[in-house]
PDB file of N, CA and C in Angstrom:
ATOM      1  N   UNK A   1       0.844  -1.171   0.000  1.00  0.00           N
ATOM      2  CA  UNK A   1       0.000   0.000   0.000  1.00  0.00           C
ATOM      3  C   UNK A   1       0.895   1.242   0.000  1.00  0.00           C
ATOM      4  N   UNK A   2       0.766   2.229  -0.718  1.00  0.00           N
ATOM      5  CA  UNK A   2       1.030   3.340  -1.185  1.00  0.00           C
ATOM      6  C   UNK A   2       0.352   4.456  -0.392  1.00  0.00           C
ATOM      7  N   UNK A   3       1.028   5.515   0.194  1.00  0.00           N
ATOM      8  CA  UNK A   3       0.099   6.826   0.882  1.00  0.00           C
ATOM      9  C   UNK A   3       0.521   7.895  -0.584  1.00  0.00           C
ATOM     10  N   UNK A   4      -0.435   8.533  -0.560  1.00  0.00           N
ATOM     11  CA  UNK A   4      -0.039   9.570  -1.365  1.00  0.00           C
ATOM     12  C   UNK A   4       0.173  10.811  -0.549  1.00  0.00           C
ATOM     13  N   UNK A   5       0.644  12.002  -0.900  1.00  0.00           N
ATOM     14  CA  UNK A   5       0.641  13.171  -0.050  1.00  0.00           C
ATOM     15  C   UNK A   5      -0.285  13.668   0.903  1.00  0.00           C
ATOM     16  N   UNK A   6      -1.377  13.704   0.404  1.00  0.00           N
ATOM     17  CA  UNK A   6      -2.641  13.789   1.185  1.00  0.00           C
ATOM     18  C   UNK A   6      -2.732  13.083   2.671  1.00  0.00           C
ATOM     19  N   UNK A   7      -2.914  11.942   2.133  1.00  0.00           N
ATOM     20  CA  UNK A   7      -2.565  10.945   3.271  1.00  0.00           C
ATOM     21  C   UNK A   7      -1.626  10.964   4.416  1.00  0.00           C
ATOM     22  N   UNK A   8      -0.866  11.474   3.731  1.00  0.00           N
ATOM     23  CA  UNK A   8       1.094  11.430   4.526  1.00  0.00           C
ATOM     24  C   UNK A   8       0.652  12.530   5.316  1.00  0.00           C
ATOM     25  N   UNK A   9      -0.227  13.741   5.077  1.00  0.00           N
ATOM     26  CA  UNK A   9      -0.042  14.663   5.757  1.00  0.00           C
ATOM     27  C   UNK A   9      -0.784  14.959   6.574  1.00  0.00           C
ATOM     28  N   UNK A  10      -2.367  14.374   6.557  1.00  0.00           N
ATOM     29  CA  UNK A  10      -3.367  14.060   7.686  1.00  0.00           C
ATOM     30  C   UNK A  10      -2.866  12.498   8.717  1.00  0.00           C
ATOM     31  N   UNK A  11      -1.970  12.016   8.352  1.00  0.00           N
ATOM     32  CA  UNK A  11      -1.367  11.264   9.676  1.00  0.00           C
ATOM     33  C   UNK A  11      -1.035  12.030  10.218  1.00  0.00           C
ATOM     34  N   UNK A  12       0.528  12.218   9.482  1.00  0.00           N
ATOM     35  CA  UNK A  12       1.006  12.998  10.589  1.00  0.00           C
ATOM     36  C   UNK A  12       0.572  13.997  11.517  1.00  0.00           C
ATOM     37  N   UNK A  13      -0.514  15.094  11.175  1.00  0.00           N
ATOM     38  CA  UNK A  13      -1.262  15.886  11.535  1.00  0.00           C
ATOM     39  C   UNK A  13      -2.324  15.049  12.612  1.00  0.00           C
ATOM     40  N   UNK A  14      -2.799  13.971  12.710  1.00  0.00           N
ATOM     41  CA  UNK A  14      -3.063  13.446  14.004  1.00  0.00           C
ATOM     42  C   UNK A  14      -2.220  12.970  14.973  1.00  0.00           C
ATOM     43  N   UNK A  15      -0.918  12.748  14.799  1.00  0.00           N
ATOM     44  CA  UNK A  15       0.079  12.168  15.304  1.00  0.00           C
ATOM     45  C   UNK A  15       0.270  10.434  14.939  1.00  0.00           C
ATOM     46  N   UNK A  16      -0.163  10.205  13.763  1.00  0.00           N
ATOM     47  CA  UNK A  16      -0.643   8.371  13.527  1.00  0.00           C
ATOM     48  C   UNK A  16       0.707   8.026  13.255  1.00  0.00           C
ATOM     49  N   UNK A  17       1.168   6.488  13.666  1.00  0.00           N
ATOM     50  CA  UNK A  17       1.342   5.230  13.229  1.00  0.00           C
ATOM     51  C   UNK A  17       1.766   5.229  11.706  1.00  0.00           C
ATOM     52  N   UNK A  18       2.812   5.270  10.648  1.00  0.00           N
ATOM     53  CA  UNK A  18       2.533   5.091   9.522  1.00  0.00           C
ATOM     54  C   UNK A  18       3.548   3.971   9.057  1.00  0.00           C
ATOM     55  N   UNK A  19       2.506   2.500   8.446  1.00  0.00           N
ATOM     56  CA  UNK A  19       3.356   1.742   8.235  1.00  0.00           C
ATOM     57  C   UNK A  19       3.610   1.203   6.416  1.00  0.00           C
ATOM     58  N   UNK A  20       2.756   2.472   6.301  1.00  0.00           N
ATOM     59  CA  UNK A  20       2.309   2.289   4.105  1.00  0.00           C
ATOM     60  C   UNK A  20       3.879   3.175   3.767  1.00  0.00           C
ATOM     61  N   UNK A  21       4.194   2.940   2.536  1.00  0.00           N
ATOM     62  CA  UNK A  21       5.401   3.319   1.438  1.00  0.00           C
ATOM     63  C   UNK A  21       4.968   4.196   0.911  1.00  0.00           C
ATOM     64  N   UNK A  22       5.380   5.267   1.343  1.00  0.00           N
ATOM     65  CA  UNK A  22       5.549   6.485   0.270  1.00  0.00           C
ATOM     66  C   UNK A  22       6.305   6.865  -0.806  1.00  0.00           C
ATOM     67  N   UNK A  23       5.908   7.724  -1.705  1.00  0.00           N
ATOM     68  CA  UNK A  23       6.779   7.143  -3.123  1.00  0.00           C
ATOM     69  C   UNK A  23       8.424   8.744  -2.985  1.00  0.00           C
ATOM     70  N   UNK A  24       8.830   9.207  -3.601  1.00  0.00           N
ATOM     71  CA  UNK A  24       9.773  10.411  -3.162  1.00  0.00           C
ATOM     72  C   UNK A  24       9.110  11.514  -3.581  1.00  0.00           C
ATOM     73  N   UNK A  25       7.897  11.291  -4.601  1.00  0.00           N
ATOM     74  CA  UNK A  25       7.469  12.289  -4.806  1.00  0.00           C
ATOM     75  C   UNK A  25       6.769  13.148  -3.441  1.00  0.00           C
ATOM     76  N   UNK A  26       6.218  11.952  -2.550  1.00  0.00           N
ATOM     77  CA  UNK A  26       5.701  12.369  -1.317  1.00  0.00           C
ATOM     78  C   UNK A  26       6.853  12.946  -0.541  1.00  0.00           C
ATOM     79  N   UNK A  27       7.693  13.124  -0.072  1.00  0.00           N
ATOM     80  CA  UNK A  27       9.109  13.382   0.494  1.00  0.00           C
ATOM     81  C   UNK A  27       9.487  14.623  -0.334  1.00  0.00           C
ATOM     82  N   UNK A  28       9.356  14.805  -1.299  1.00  0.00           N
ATOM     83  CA  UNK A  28       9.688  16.126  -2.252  1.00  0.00           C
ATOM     84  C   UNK A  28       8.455  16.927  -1.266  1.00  0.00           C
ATOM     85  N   UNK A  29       7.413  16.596  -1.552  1.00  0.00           N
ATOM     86  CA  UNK A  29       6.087  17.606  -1.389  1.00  0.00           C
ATOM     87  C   UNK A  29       5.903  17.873  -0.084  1.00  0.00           C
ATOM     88  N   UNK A  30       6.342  16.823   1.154  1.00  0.00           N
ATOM     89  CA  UNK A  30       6.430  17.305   2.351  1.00  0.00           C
ATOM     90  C   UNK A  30       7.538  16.630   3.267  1.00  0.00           C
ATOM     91  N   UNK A  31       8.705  17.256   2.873  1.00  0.00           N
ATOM     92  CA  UNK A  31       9.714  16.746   3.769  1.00  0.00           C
ATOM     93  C   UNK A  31       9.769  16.329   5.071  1.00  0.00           C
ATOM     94  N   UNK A  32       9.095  16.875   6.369  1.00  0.00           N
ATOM     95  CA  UNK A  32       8.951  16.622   7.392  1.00  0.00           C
ATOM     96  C   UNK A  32       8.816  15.102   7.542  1.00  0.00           C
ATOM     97  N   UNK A  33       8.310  14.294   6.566  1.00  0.00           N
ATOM     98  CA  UNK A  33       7.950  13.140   7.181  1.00  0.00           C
ATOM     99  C   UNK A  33       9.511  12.304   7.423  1.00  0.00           C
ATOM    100  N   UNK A  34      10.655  12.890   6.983  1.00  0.00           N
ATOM    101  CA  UNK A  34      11.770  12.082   6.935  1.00  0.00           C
ATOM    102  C   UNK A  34      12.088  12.540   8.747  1.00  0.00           C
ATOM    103  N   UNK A  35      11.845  13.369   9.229  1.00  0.00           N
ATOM    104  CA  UNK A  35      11.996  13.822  10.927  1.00  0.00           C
ATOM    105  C   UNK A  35      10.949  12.645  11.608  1.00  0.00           C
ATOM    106  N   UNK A  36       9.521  12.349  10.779  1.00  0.00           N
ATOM    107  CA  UNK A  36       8.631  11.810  11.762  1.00  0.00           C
ATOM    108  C   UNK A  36       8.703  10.433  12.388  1.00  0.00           C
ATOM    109  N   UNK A  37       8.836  10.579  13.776  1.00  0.00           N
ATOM    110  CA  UNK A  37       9.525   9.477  14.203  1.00  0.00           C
ATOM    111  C   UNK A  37       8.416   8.332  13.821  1.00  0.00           C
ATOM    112  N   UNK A  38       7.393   8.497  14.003  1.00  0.00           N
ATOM    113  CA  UNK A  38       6.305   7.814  13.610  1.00  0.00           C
ATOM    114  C   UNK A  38       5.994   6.917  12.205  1.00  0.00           C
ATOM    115  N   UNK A  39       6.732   7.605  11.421  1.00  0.00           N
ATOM    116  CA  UNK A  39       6.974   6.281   9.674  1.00  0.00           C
ATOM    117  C   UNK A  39       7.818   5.472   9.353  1.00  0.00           C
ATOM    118  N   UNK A  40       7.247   4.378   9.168  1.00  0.00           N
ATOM    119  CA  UNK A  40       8.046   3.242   9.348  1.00  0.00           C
ATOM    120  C   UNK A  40       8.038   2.672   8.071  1.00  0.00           C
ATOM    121  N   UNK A  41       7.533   2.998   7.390  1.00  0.00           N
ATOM    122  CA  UNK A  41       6.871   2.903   5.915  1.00  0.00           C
ATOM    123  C   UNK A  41       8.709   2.832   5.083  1.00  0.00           C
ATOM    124  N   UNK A  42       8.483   2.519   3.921  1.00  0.00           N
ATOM    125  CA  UNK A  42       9.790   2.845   2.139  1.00  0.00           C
ATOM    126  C   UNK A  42       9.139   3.721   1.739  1.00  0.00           C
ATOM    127  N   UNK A  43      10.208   4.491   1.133  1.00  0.00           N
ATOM    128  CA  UNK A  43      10.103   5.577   0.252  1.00  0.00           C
ATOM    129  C   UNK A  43      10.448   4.534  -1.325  1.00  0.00           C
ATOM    130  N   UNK A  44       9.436   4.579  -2.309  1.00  0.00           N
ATOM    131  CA  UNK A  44       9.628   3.899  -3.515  1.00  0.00           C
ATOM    132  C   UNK A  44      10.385   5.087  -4.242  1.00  0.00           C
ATOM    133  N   UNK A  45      11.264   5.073  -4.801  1.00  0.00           N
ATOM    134  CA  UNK A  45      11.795   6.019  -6.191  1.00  0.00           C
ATOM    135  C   UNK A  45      11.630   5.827  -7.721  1.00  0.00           C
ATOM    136  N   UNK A  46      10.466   6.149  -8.281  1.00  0.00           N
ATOM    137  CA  UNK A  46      10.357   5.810  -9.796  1.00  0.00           C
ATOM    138  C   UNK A  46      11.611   5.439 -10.208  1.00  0.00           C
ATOM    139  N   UNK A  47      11.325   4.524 -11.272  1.00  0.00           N
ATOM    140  CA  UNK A  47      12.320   3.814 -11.912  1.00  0.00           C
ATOM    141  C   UNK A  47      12.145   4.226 -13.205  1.00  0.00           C
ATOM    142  N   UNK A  48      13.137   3.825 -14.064  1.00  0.00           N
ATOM    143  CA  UNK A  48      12.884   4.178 -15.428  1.00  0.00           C
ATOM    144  C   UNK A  48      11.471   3.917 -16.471  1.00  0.00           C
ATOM    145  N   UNK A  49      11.035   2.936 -15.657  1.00  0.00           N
ATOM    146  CA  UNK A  49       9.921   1.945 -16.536  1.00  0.00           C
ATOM    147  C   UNK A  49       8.784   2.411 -16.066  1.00  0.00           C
ATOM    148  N   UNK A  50       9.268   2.949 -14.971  1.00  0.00           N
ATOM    149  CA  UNK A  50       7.806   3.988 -14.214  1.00  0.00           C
ATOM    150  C   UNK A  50       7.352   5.262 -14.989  1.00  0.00           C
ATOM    151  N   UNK A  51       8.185   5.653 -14.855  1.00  0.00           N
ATOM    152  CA  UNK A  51       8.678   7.196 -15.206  1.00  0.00           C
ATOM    153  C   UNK A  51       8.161   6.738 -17.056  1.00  0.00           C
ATOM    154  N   UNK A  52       8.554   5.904 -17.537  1.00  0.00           N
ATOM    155  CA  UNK A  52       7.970   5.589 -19.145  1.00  0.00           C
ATOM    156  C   UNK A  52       6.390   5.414 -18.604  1.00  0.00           C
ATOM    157  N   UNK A  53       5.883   4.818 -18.109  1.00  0.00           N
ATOM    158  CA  UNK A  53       4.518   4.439 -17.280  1.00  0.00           C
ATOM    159  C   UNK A  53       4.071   5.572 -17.361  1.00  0.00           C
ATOM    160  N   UNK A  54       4.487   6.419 -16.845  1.00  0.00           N
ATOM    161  CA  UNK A  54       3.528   7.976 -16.469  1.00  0.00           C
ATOM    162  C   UNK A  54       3.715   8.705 -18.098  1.00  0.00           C
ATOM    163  N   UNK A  55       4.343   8.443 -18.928  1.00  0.00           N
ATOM    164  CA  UNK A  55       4.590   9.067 -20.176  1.00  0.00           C
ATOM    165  C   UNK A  55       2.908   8.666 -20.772  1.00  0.00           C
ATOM    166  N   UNK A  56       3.090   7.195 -20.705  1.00  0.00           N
ATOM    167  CA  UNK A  56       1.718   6.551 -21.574  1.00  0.00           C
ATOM    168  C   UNK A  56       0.515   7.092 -20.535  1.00  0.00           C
ATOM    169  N   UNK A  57       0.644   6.606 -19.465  1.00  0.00           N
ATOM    170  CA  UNK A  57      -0.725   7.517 -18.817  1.00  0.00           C
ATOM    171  C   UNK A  57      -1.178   8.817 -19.679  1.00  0.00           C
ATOM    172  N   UNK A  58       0.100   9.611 -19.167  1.00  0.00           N
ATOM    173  CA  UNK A  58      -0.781  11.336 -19.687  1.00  0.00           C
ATOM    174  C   UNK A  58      -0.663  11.320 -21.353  1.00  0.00           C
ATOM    175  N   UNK A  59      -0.430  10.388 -22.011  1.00  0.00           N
ATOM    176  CA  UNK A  59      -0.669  10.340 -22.979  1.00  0.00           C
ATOM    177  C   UNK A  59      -2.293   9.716 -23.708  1.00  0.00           C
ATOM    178  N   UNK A  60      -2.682   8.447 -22.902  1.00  0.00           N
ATOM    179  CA  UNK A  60      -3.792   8.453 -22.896  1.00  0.00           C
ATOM    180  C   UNK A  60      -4.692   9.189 -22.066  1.00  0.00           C
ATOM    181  N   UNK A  61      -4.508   9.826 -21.278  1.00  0.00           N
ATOM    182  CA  UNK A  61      -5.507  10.776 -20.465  1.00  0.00           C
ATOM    183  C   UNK A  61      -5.686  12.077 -21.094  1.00  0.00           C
ATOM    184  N   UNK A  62      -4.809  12.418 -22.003  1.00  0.00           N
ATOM    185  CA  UNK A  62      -4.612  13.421 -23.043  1.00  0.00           C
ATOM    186  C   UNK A  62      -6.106  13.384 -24.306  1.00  0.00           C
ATOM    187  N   UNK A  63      -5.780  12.504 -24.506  1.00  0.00           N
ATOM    188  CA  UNK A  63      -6.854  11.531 -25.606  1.00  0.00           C
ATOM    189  C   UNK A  63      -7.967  12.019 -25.048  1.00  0.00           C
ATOM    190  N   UNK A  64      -8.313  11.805 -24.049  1.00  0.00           N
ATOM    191  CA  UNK A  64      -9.187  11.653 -23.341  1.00  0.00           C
ATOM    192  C   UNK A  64      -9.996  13.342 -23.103  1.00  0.00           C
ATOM    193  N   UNK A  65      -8.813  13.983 -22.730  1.00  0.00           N
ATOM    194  CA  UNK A  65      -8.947  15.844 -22.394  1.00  0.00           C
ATOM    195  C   UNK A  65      -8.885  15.716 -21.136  1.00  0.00           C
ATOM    196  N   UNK A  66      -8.049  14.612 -20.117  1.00  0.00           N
ATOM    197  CA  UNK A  66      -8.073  14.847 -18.726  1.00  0.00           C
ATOM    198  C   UNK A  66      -6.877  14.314 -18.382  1.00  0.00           C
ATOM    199  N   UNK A  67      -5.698  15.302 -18.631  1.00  0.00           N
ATOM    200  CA  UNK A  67      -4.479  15.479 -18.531  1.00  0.00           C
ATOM    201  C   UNK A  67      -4.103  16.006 -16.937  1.00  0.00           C
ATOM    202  N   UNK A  68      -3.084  15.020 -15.864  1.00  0.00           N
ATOM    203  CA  UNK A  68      -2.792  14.985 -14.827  1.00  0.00           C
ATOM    204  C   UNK A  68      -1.552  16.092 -14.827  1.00  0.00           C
ATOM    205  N   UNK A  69      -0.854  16.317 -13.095  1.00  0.00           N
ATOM    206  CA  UNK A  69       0.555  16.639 -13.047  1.00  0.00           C
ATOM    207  C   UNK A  69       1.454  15.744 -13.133  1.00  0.00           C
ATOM    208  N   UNK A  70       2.577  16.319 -13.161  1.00  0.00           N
ATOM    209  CA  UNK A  70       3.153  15.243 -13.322  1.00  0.00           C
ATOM    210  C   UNK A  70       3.615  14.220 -12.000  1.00  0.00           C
ATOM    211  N   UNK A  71       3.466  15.012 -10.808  1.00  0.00           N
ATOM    212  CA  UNK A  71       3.335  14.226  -9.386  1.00  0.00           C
ATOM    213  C   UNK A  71       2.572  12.985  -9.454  1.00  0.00           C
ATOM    214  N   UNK A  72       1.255  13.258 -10.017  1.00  0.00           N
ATOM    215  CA  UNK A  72       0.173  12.210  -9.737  1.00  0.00           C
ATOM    216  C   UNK A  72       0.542  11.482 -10.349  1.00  0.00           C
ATOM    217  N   UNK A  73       0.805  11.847 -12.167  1.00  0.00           N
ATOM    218  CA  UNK A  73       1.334  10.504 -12.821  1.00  0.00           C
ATOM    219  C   UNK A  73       2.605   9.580 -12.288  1.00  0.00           C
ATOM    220  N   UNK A  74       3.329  10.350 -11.542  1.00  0.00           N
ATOM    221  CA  UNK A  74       4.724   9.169 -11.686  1.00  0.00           C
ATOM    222  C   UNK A  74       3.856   8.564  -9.860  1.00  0.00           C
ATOM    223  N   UNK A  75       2.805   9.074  -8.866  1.00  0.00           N
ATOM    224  CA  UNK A  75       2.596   8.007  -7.974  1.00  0.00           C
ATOM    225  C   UNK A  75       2.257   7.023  -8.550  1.00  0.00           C
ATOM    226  N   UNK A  76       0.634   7.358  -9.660  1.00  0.00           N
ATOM    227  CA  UNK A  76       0.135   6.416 -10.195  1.00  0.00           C
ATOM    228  C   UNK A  76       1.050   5.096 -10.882  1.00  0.00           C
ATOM    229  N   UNK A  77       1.746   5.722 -11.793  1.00  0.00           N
ATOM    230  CA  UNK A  77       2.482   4.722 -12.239  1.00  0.00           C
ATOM    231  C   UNK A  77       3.336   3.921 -11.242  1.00  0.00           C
ATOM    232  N   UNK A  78       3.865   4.406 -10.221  1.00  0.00           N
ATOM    233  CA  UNK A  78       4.363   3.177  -9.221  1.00  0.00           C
ATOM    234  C   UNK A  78       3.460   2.325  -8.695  1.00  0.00           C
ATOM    235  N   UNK A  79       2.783   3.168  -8.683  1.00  0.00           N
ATOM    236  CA  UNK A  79       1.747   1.742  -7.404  1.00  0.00           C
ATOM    237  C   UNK A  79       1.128   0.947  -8.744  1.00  0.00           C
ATOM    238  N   UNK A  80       0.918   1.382 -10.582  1.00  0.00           N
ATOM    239  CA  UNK A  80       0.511   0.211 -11.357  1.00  0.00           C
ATOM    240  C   UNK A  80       1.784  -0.740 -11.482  1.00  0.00           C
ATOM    241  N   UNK A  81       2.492  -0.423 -11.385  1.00  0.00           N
ATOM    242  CA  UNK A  81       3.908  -1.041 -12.090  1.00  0.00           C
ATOM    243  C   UNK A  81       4.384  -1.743 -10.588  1.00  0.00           C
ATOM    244  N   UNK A  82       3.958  -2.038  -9.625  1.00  0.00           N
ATOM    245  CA  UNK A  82       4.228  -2.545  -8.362  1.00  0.00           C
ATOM    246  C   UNK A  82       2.772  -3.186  -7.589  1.00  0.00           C
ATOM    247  N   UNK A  83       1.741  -3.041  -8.617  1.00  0.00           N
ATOM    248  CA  UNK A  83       0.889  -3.813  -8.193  1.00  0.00           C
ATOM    249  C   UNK A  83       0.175  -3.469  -6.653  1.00  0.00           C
ATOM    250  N   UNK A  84       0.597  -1.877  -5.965  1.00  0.00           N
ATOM    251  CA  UNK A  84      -0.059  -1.419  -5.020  1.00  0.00           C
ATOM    252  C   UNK A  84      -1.030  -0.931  -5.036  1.00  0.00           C
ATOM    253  N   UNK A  85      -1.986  -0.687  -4.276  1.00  0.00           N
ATOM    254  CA  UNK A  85      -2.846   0.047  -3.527  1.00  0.00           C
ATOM    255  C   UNK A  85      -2.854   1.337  -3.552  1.00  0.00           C
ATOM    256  N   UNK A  86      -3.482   2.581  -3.936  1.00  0.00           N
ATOM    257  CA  UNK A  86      -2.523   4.440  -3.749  1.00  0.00           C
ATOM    258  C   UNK A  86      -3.766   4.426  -2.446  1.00  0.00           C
ATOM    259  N   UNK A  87      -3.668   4.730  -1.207  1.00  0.00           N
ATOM    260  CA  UNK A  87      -4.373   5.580  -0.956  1.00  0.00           C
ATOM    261  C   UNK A  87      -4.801   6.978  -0.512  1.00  0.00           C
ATOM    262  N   UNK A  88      -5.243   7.308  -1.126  1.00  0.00           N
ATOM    263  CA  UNK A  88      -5.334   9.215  -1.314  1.00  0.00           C
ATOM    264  C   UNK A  88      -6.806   9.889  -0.364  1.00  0.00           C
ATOM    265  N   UNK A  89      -6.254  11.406  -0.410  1.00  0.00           N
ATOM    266  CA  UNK A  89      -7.529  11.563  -0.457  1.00  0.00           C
ATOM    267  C   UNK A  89      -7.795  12.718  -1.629  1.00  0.00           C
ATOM    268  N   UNK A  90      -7.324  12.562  -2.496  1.00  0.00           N
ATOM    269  CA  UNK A  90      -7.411  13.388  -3.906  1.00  0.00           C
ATOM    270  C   UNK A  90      -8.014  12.622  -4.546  1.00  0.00           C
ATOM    271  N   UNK A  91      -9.468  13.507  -4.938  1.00  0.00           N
ATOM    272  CA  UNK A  91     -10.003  12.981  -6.360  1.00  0.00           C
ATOM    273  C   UNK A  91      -9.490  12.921  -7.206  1.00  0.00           C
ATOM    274  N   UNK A  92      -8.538  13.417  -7.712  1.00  0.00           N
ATOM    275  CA  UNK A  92      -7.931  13.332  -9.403  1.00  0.00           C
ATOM    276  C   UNK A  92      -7.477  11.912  -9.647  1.00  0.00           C
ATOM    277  N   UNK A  93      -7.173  11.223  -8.728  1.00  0.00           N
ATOM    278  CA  UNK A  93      -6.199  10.263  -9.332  1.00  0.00           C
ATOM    279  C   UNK A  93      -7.316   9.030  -9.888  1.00  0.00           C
ATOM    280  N   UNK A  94      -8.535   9.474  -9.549  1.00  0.00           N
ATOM    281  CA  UNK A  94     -10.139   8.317 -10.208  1.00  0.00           C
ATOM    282  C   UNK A  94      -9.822   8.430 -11.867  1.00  0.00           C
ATOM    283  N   UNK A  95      -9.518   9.627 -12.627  1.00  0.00           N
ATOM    284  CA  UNK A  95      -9.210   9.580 -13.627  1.00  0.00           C
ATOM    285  C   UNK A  95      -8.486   8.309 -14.094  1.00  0.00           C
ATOM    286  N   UNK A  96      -7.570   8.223 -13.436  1.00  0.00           N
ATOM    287  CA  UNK A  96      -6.745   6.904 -13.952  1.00  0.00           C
ATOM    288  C   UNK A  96      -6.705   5.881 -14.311  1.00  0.00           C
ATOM    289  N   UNK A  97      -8.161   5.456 -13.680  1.00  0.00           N
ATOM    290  CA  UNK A  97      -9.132   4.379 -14.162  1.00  0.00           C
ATOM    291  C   UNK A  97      -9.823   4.202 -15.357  1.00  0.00           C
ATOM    292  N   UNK A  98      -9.867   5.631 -15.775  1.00  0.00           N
ATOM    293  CA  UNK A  98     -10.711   5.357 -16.737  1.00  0.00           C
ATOM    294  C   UNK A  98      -9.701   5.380 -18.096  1.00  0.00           C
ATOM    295  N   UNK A  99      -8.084   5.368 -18.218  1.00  0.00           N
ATOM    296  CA  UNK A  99      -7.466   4.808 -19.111  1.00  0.00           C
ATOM    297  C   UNK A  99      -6.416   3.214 -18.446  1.00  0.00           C
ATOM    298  N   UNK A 100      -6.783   3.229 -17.186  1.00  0.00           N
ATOM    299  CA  UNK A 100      -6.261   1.886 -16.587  1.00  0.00           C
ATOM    300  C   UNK A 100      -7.388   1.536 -15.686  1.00  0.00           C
ATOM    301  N   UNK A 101      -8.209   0.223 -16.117  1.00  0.00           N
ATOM    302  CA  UNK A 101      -8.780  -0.092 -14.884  1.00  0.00           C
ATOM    303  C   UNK A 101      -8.424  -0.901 -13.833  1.00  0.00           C
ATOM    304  N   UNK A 102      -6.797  -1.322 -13.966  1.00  0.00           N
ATOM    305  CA  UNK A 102      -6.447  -1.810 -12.887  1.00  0.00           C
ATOM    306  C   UNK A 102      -5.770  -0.685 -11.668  1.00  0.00           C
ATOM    307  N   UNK A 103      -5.786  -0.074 -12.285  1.00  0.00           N
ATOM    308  CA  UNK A 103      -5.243   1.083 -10.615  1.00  0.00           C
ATOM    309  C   UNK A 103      -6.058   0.781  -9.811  1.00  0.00           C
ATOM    310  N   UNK A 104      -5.456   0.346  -8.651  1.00  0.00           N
ATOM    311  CA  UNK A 104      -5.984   0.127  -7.507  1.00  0.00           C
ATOM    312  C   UNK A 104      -6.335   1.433  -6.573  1.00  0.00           C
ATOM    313  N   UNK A 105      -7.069   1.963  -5.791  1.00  0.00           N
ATOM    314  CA  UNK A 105      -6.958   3.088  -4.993  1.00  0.00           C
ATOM    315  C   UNK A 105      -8.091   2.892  -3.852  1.00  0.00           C
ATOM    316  N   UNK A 106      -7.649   3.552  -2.783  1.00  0.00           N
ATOM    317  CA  UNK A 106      -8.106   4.043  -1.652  1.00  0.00           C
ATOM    318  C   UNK A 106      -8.701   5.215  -1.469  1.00  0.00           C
ATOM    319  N   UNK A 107      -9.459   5.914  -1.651  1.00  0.00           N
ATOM    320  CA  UNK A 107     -10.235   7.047  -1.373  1.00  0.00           C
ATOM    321  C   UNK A 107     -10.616   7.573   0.102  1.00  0.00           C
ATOM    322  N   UNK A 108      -9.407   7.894   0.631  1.00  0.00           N
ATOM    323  CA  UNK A 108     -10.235   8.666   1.921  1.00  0.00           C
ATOM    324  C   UNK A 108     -10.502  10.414   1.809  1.00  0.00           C
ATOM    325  N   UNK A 109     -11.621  10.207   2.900  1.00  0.00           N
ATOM    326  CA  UNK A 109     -12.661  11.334   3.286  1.00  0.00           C
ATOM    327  C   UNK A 109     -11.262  12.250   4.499  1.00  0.00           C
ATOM    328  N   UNK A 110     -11.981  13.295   4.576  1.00  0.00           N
ATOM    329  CA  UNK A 110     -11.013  14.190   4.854  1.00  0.00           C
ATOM    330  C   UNK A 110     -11.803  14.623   6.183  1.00  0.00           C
ATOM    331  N   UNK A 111     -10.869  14.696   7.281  1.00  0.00           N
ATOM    332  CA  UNK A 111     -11.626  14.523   8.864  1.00  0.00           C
ATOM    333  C   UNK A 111     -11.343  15.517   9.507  1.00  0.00           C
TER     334      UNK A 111
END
């Protein structure tokens, strides 16, 4: 299981437990979590084949007229290309489904 930023940042903001993999894009977007004594979680680093992954995404989401950043694409593409779980609490990344229906995702509500 995959946290996306969202996620990463309403833990920590309760003080939670975090035992999900964050990708570096999450670590770019909110550094603090490398201080939080509380994550116990991997940091995944796109790989080359990922990083090609997120090319074809926004290429078919393009097609489509629902073109991502490029943050979302390279999470998305890790957690397809690793067979994880994302869970977010950003709507955008539902798009993704509709040029991959195997993206897996988590949708949380915001508390």
């Amino acid at each position: 299981m995959i946290l996306d930023t969202s996620s990463v940042i309403s833990r920590v903001k309760k003080g939670l437990e975090i035992w999900e993999n964050i990708t570096v894009v999450s670590l770019i977007e909110y550094p603090p979590i490398l201080d939080y004594e509380n994550f116990h979680g991997e940091i995944y680093f796109p790989t080359r084949a990922e990083q090609l992954r997120a090319v074809h995404l926004q290429k078919r989401l393009r097609v489509i007229g629902k073109p991502l950043g490029a943050s979302d694409l390279l999470i998305a593409a890790v957690c397809l290309n690793r067979n994880e779980e994302l869970v977010t609490m950003d709507e955008d990344f539902l798009v993704i489904r509709e040029v991959e229906p195997s993206f897996k995702m988590i949708l949380e509500k915001f508390v």
